[in-house]
ModelCIF file with pLDDT and N, C-alpha, C, O atoms, coordinates in Angstrom:
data_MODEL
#
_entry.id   MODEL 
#
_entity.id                         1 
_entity.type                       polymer 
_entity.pdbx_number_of_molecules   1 
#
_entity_poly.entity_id                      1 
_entity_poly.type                           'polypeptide(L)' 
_entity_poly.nstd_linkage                   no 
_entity_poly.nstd_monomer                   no 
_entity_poly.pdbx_seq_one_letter_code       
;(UNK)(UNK)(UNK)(UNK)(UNK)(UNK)(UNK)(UNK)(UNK)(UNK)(UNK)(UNK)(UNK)(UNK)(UNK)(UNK)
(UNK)(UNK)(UNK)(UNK)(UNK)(UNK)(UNK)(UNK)(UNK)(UNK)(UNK)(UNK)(UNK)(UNK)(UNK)(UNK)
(UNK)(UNK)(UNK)(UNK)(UNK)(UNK)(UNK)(UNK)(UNK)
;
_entity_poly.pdbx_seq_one_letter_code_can   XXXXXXXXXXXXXXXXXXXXXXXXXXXXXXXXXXXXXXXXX 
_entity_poly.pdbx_strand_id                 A 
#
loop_
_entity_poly_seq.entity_id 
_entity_poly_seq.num 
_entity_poly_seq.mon_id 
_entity_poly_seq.hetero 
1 1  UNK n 
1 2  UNK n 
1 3  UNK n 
1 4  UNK n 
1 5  UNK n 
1 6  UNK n 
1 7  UNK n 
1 8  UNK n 
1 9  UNK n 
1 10 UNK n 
1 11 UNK n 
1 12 UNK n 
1 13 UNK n 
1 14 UNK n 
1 15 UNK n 
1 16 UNK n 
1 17 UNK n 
1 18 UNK n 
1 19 UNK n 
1 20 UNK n 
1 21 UNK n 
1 22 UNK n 
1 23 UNK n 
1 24 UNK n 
1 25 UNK n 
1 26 UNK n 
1 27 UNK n 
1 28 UNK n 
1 29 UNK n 
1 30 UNK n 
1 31 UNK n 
1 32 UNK n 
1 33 UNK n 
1 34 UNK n 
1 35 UNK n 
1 36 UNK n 
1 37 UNK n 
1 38 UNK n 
1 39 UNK n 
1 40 UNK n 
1 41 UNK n 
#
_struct_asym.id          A 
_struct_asym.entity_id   1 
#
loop_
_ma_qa_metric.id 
_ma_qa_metric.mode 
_ma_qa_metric.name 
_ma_qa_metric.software_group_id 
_ma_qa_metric.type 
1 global pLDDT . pLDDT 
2 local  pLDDT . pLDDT 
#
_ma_qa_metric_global.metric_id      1 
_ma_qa_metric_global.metric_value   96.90 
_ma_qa_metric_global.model_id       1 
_ma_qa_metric_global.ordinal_id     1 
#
loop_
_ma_qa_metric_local.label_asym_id 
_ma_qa_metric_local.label_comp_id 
_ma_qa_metric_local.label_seq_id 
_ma_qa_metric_local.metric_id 
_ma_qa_metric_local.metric_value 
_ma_qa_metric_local.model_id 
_ma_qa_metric_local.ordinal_id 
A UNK 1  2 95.00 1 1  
A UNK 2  2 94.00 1 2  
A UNK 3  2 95.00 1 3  
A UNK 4  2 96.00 1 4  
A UNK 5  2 96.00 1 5  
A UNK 6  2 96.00 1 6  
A UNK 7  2 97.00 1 7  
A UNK 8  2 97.00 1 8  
A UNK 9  2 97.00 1 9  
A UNK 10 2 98.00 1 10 
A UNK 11 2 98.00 1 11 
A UNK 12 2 98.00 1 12 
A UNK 13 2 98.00 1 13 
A UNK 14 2 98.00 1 14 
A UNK 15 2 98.00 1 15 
A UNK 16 2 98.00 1 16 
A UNK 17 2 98.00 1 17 
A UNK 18 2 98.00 1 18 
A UNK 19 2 97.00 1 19 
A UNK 20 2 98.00 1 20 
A UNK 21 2 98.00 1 21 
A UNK 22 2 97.00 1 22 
A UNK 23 2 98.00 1 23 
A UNK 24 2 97.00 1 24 
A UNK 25 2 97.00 1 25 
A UNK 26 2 96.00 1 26 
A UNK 27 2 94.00 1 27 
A UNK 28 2 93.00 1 28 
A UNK 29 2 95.00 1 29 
A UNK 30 2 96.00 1 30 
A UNK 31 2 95.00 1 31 
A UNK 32 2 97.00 1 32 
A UNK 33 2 98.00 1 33 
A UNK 34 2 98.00 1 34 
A UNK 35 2 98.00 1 35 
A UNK 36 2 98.00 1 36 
A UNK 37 2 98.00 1 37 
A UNK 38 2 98.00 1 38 
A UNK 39 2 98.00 1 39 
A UNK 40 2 97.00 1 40 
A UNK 41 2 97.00 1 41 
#
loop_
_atom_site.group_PDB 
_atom_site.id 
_atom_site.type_symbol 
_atom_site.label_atom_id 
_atom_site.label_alt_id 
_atom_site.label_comp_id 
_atom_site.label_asym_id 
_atom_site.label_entity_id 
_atom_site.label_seq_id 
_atom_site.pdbx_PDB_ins_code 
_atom_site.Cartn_x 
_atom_site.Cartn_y 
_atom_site.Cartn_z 
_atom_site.occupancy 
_atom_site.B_iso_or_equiv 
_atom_site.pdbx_formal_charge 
_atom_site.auth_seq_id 
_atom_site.auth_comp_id 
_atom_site.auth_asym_id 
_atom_site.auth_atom_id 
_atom_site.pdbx_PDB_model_num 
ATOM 1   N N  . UNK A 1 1  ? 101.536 116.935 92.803  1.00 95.00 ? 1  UNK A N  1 
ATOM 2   C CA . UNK A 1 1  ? 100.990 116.335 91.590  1.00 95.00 ? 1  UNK A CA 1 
ATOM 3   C C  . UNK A 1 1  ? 99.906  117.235 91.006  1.00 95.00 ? 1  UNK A C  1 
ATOM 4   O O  . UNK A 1 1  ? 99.886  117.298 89.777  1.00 95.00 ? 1  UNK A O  1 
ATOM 5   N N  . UNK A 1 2  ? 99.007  117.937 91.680  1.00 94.00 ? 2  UNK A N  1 
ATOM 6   C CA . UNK A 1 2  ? 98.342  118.755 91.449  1.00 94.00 ? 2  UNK A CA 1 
ATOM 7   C C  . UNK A 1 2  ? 98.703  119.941 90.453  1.00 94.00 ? 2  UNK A C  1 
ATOM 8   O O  . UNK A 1 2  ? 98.200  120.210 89.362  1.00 94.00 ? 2  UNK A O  1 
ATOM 9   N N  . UNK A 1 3  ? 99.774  120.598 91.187  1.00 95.00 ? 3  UNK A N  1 
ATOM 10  C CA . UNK A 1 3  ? 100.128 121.509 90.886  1.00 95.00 ? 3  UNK A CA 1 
ATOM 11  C C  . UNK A 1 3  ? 100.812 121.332 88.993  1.00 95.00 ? 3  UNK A C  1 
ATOM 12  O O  . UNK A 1 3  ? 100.605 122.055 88.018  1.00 95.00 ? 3  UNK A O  1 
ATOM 13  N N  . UNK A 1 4  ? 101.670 120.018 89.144  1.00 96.00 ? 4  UNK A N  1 
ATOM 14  C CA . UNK A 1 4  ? 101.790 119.696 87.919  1.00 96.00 ? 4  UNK A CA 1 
ATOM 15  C C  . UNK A 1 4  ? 101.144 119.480 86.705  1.00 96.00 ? 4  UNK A C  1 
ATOM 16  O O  . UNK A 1 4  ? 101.561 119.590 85.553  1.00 96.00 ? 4  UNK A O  1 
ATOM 17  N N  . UNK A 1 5  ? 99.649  119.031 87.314  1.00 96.00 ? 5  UNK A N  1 
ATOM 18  C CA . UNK A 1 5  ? 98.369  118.781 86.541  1.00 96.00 ? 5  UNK A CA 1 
ATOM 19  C C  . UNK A 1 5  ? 97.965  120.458 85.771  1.00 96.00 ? 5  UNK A C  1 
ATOM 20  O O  . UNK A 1 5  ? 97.758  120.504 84.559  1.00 96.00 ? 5  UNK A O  1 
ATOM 21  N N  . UNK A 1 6  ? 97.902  121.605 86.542  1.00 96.00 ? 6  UNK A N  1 
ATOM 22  C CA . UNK A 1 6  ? 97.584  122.837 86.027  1.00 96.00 ? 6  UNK A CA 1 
ATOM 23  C C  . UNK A 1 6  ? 99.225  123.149 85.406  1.00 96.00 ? 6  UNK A C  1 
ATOM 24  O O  . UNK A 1 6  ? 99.267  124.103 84.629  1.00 96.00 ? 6  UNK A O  1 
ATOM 25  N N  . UNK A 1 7  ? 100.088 122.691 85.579  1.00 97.00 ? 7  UNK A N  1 
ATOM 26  C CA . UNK A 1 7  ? 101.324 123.339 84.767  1.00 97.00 ? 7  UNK A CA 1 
ATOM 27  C C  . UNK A 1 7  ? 100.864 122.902 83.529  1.00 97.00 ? 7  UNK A C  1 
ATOM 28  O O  . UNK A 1 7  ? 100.845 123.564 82.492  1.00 97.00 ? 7  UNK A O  1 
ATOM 29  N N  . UNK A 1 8  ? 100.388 121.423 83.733  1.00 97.00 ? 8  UNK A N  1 
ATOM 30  C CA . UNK A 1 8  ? 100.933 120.552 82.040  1.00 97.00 ? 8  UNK A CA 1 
ATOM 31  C C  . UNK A 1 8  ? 102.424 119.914 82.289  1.00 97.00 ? 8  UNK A C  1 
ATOM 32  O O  . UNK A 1 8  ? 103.272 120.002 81.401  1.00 97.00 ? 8  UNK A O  1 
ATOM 33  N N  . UNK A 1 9  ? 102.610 119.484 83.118  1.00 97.00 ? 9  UNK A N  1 
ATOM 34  C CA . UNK A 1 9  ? 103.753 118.832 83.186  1.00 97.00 ? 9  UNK A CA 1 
ATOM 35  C C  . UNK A 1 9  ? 103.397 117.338 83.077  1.00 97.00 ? 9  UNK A C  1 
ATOM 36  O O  . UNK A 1 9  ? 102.469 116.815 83.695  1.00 97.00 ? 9  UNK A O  1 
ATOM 37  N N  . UNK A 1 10 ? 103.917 116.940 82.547  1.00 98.00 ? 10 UNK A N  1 
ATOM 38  C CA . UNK A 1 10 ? 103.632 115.104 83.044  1.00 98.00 ? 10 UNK A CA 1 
ATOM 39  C C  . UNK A 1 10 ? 105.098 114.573 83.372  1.00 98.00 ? 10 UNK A C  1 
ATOM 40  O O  . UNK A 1 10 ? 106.267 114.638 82.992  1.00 98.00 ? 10 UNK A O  1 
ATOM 41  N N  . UNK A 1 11 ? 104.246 113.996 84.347  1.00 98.00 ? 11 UNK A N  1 
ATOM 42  C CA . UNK A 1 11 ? 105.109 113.657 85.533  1.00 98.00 ? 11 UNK A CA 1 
ATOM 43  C C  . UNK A 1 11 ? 105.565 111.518 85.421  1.00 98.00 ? 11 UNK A C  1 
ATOM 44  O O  . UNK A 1 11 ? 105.136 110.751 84.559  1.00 98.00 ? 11 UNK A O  1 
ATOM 45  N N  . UNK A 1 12 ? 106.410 111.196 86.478  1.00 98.00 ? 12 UNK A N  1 
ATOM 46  C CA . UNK A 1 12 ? 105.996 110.033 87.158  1.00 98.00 ? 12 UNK A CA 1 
ATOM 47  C C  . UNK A 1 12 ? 106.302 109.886 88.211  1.00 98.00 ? 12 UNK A C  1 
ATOM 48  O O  . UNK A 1 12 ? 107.385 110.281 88.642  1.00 98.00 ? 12 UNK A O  1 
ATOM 49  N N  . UNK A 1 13 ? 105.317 109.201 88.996  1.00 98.00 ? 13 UNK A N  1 
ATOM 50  C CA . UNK A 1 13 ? 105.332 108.891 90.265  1.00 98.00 ? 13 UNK A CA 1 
ATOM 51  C C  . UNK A 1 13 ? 106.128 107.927 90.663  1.00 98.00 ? 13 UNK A C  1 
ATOM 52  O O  . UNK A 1 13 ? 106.200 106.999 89.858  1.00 98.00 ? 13 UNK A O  1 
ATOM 53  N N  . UNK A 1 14 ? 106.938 107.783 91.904  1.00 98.00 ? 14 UNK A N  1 
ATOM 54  C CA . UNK A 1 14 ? 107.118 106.934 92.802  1.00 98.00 ? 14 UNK A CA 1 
ATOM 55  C C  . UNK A 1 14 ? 106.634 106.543 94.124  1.00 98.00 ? 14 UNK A C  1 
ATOM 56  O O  . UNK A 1 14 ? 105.878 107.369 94.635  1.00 98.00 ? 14 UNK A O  1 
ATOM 57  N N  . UNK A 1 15 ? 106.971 105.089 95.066  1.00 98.00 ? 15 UNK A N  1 
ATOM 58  C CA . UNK A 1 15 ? 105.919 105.690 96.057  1.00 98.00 ? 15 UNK A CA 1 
ATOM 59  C C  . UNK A 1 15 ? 106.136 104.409 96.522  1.00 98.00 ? 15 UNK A C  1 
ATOM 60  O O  . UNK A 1 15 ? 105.923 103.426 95.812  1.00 98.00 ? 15 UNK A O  1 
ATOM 61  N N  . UNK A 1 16 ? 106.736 104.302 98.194  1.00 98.00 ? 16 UNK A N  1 
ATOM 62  C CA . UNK A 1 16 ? 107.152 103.754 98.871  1.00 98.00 ? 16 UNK A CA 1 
ATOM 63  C C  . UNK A 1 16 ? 106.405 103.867 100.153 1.00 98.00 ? 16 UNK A C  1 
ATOM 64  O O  . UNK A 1 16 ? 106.020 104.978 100.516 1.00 98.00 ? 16 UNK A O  1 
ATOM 65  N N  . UNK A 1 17 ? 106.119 102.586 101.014 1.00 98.00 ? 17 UNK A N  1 
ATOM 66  C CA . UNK A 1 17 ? 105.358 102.811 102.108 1.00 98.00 ? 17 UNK A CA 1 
ATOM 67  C C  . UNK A 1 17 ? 106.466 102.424 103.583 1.00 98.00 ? 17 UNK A C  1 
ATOM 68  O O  . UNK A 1 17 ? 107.141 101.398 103.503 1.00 98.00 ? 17 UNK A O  1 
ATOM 69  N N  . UNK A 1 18 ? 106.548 103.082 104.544 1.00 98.00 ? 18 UNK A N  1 
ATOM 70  C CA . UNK A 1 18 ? 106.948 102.760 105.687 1.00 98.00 ? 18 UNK A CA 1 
ATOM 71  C C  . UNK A 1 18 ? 107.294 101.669 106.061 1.00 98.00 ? 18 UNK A C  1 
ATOM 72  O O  . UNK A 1 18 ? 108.423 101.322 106.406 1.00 98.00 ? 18 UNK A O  1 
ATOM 73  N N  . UNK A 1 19 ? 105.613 100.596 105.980 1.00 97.00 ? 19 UNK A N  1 
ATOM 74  C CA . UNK A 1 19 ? 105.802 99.313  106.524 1.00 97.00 ? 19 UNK A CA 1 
ATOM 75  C C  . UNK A 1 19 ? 106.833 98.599  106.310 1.00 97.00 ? 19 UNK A C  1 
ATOM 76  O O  . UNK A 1 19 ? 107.261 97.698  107.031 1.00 97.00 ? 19 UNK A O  1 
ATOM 77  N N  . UNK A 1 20 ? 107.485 99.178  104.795 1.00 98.00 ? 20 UNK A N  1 
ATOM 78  C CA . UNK A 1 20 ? 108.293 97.933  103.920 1.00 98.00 ? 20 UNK A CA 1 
ATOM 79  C C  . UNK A 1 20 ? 109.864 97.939  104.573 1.00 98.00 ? 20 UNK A C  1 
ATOM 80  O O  . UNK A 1 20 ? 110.785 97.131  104.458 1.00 98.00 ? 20 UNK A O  1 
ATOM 81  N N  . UNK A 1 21 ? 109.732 99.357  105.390 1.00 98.00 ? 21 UNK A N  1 
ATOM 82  C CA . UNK A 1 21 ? 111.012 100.207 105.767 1.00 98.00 ? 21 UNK A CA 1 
ATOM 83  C C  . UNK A 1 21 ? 111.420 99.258  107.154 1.00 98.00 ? 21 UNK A C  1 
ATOM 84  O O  . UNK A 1 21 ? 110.612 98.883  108.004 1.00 98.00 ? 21 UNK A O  1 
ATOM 85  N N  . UNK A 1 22 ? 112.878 98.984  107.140 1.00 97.00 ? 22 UNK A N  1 
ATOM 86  C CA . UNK A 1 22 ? 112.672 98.116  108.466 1.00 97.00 ? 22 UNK A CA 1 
ATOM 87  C C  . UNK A 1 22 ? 113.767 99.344  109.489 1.00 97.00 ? 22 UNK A C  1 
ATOM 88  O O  . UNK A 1 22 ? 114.858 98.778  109.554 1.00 97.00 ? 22 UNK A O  1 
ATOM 89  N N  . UNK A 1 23 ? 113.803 99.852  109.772 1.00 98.00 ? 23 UNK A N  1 
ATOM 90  C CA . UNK A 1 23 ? 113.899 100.816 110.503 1.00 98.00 ? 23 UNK A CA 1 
ATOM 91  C C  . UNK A 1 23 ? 112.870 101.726 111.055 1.00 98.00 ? 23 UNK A C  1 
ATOM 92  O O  . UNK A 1 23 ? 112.965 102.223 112.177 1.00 98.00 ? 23 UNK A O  1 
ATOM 93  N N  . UNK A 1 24 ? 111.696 101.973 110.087 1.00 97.00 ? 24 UNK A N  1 
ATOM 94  C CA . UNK A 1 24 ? 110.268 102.210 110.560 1.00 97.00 ? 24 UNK A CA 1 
ATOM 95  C C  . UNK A 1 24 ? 109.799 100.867 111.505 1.00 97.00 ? 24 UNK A C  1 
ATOM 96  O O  . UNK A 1 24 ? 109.374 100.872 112.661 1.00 97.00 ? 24 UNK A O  1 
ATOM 97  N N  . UNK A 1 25 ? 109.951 100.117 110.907 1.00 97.00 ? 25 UNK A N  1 
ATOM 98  C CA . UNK A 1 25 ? 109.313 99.061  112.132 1.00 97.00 ? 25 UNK A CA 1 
ATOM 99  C C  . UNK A 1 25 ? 110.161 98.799  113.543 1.00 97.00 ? 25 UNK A C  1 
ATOM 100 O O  . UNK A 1 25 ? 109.535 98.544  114.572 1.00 97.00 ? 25 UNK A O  1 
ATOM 101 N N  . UNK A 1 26 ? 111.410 98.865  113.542 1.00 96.00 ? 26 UNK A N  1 
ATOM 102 C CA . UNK A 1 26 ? 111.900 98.777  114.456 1.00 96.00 ? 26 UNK A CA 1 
ATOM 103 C C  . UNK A 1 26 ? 111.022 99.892  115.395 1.00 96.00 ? 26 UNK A C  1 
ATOM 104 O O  . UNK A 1 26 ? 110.112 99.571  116.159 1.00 96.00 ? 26 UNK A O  1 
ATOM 105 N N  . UNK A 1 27 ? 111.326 100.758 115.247 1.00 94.00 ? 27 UNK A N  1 
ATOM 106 C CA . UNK A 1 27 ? 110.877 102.255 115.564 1.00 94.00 ? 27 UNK A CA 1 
ATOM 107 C C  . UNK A 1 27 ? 109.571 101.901 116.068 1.00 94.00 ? 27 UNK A C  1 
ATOM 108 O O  . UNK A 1 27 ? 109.223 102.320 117.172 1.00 94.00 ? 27 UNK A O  1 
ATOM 109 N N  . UNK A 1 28 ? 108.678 101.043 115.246 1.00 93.00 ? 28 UNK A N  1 
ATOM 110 C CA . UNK A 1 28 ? 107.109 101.493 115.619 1.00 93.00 ? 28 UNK A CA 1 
ATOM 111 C C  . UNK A 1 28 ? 106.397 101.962 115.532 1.00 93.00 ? 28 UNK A C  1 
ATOM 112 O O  . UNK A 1 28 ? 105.393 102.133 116.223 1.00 93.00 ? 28 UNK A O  1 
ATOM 113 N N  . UNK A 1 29 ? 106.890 102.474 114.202 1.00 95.00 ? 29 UNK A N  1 
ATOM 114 C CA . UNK A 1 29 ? 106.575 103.686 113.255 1.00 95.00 ? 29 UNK A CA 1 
ATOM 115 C C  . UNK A 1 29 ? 106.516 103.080 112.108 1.00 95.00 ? 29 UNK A C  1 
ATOM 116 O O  . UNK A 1 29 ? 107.487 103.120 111.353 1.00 95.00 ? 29 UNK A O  1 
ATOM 117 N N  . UNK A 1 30 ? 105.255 102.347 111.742 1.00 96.00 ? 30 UNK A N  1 
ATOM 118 C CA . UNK A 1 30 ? 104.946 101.470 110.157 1.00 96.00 ? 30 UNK A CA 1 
ATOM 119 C C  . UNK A 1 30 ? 103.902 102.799 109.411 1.00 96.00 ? 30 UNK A C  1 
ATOM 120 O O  . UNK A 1 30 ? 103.899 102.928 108.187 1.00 96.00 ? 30 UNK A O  1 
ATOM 121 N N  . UNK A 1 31 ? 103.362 103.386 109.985 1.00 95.00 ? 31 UNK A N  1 
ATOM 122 C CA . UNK A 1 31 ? 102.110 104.380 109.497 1.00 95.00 ? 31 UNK A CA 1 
ATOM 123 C C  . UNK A 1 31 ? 103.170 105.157 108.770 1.00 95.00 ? 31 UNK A C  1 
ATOM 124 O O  . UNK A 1 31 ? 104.085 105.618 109.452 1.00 95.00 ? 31 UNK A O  1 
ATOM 125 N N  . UNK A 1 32 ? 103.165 105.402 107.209 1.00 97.00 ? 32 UNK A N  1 
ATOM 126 C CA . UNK A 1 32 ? 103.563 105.973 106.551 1.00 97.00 ? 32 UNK A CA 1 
ATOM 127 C C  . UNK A 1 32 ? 103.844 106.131 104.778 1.00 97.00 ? 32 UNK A C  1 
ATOM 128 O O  . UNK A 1 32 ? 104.161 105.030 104.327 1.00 97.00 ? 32 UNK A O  1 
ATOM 129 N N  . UNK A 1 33 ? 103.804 107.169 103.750 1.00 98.00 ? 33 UNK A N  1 
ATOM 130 C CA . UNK A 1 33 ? 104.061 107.256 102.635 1.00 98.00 ? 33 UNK A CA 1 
ATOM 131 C C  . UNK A 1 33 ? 104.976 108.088 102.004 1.00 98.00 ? 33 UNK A C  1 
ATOM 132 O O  . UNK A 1 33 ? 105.051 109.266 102.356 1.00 98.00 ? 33 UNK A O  1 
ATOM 133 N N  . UNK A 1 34 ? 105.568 107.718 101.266 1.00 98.00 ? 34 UNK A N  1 
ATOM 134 C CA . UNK A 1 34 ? 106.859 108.554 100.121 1.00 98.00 ? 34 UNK A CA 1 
ATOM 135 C C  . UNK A 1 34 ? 106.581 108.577 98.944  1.00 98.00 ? 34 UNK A C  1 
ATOM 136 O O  . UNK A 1 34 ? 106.691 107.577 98.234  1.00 98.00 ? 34 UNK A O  1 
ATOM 137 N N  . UNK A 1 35 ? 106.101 109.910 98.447  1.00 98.00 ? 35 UNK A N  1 
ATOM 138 C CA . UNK A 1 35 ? 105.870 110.227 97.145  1.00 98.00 ? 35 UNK A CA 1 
ATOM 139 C C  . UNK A 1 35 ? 106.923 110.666 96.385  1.00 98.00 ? 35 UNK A C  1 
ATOM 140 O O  . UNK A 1 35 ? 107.713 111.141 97.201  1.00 98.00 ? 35 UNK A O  1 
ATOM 141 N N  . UNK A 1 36 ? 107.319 110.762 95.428  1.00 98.00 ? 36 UNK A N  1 
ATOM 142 C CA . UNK A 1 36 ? 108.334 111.304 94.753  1.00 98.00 ? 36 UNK A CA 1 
ATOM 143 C C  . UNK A 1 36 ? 107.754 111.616 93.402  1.00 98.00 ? 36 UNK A C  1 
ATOM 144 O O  . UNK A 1 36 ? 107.018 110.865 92.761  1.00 98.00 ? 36 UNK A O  1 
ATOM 145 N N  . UNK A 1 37 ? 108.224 112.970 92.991  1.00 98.00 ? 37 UNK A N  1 
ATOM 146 C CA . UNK A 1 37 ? 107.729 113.346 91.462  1.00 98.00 ? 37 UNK A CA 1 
ATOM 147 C C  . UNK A 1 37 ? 108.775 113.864 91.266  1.00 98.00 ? 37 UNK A C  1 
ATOM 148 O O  . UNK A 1 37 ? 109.466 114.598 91.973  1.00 98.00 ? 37 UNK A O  1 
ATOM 149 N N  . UNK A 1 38 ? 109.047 113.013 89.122  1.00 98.00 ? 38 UNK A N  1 
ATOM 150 C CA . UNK A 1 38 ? 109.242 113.164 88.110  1.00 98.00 ? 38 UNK A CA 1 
ATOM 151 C C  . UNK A 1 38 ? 109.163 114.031 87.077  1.00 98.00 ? 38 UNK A C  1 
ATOM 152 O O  . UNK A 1 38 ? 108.191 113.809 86.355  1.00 98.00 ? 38 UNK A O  1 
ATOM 153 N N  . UNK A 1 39 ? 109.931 115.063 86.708  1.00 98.00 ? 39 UNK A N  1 
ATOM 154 C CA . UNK A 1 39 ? 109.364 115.507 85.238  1.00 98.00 ? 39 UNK A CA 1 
ATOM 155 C C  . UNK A 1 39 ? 109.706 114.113 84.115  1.00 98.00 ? 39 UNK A C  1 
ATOM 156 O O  . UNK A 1 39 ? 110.801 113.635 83.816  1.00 98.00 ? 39 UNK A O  1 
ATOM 157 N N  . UNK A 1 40 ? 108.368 113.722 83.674  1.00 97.00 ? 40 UNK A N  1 
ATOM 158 C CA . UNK A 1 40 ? 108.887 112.747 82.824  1.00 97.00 ? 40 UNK A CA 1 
ATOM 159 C C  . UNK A 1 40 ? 109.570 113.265 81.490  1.00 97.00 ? 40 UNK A C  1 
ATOM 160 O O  . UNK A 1 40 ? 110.168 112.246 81.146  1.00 97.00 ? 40 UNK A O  1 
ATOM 161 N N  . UNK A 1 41 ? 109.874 114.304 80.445  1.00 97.00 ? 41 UNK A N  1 
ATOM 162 C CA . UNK A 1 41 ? 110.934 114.634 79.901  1.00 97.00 ? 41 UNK A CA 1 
ATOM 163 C C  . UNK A 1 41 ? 112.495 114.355 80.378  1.00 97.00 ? 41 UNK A C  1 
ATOM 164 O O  . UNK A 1 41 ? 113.433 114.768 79.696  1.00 97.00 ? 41 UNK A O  1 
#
């Protein structure tokens, strides 16, 4: 996102957390984030 900020790109974000993931929980493994970037054009 940073990097996009000095391009001039505008972006959008997505952004999903672990906990919600039920295969992370099985696991035992809730500690977690998923970012995803957009060129918004």
């Amino acid at each position: 996102e940073e990097q996009c900020k000095k391009e001039g790109i505008e972006v959008l974000i997505g952004q999903s957390f672990f906990r919600a993931n039920g295969k992370a929980l099985a696991l035992g493994e809730p500690d977690g984030l998923c970012k995803l970037i957009f060129d918004k054009e």
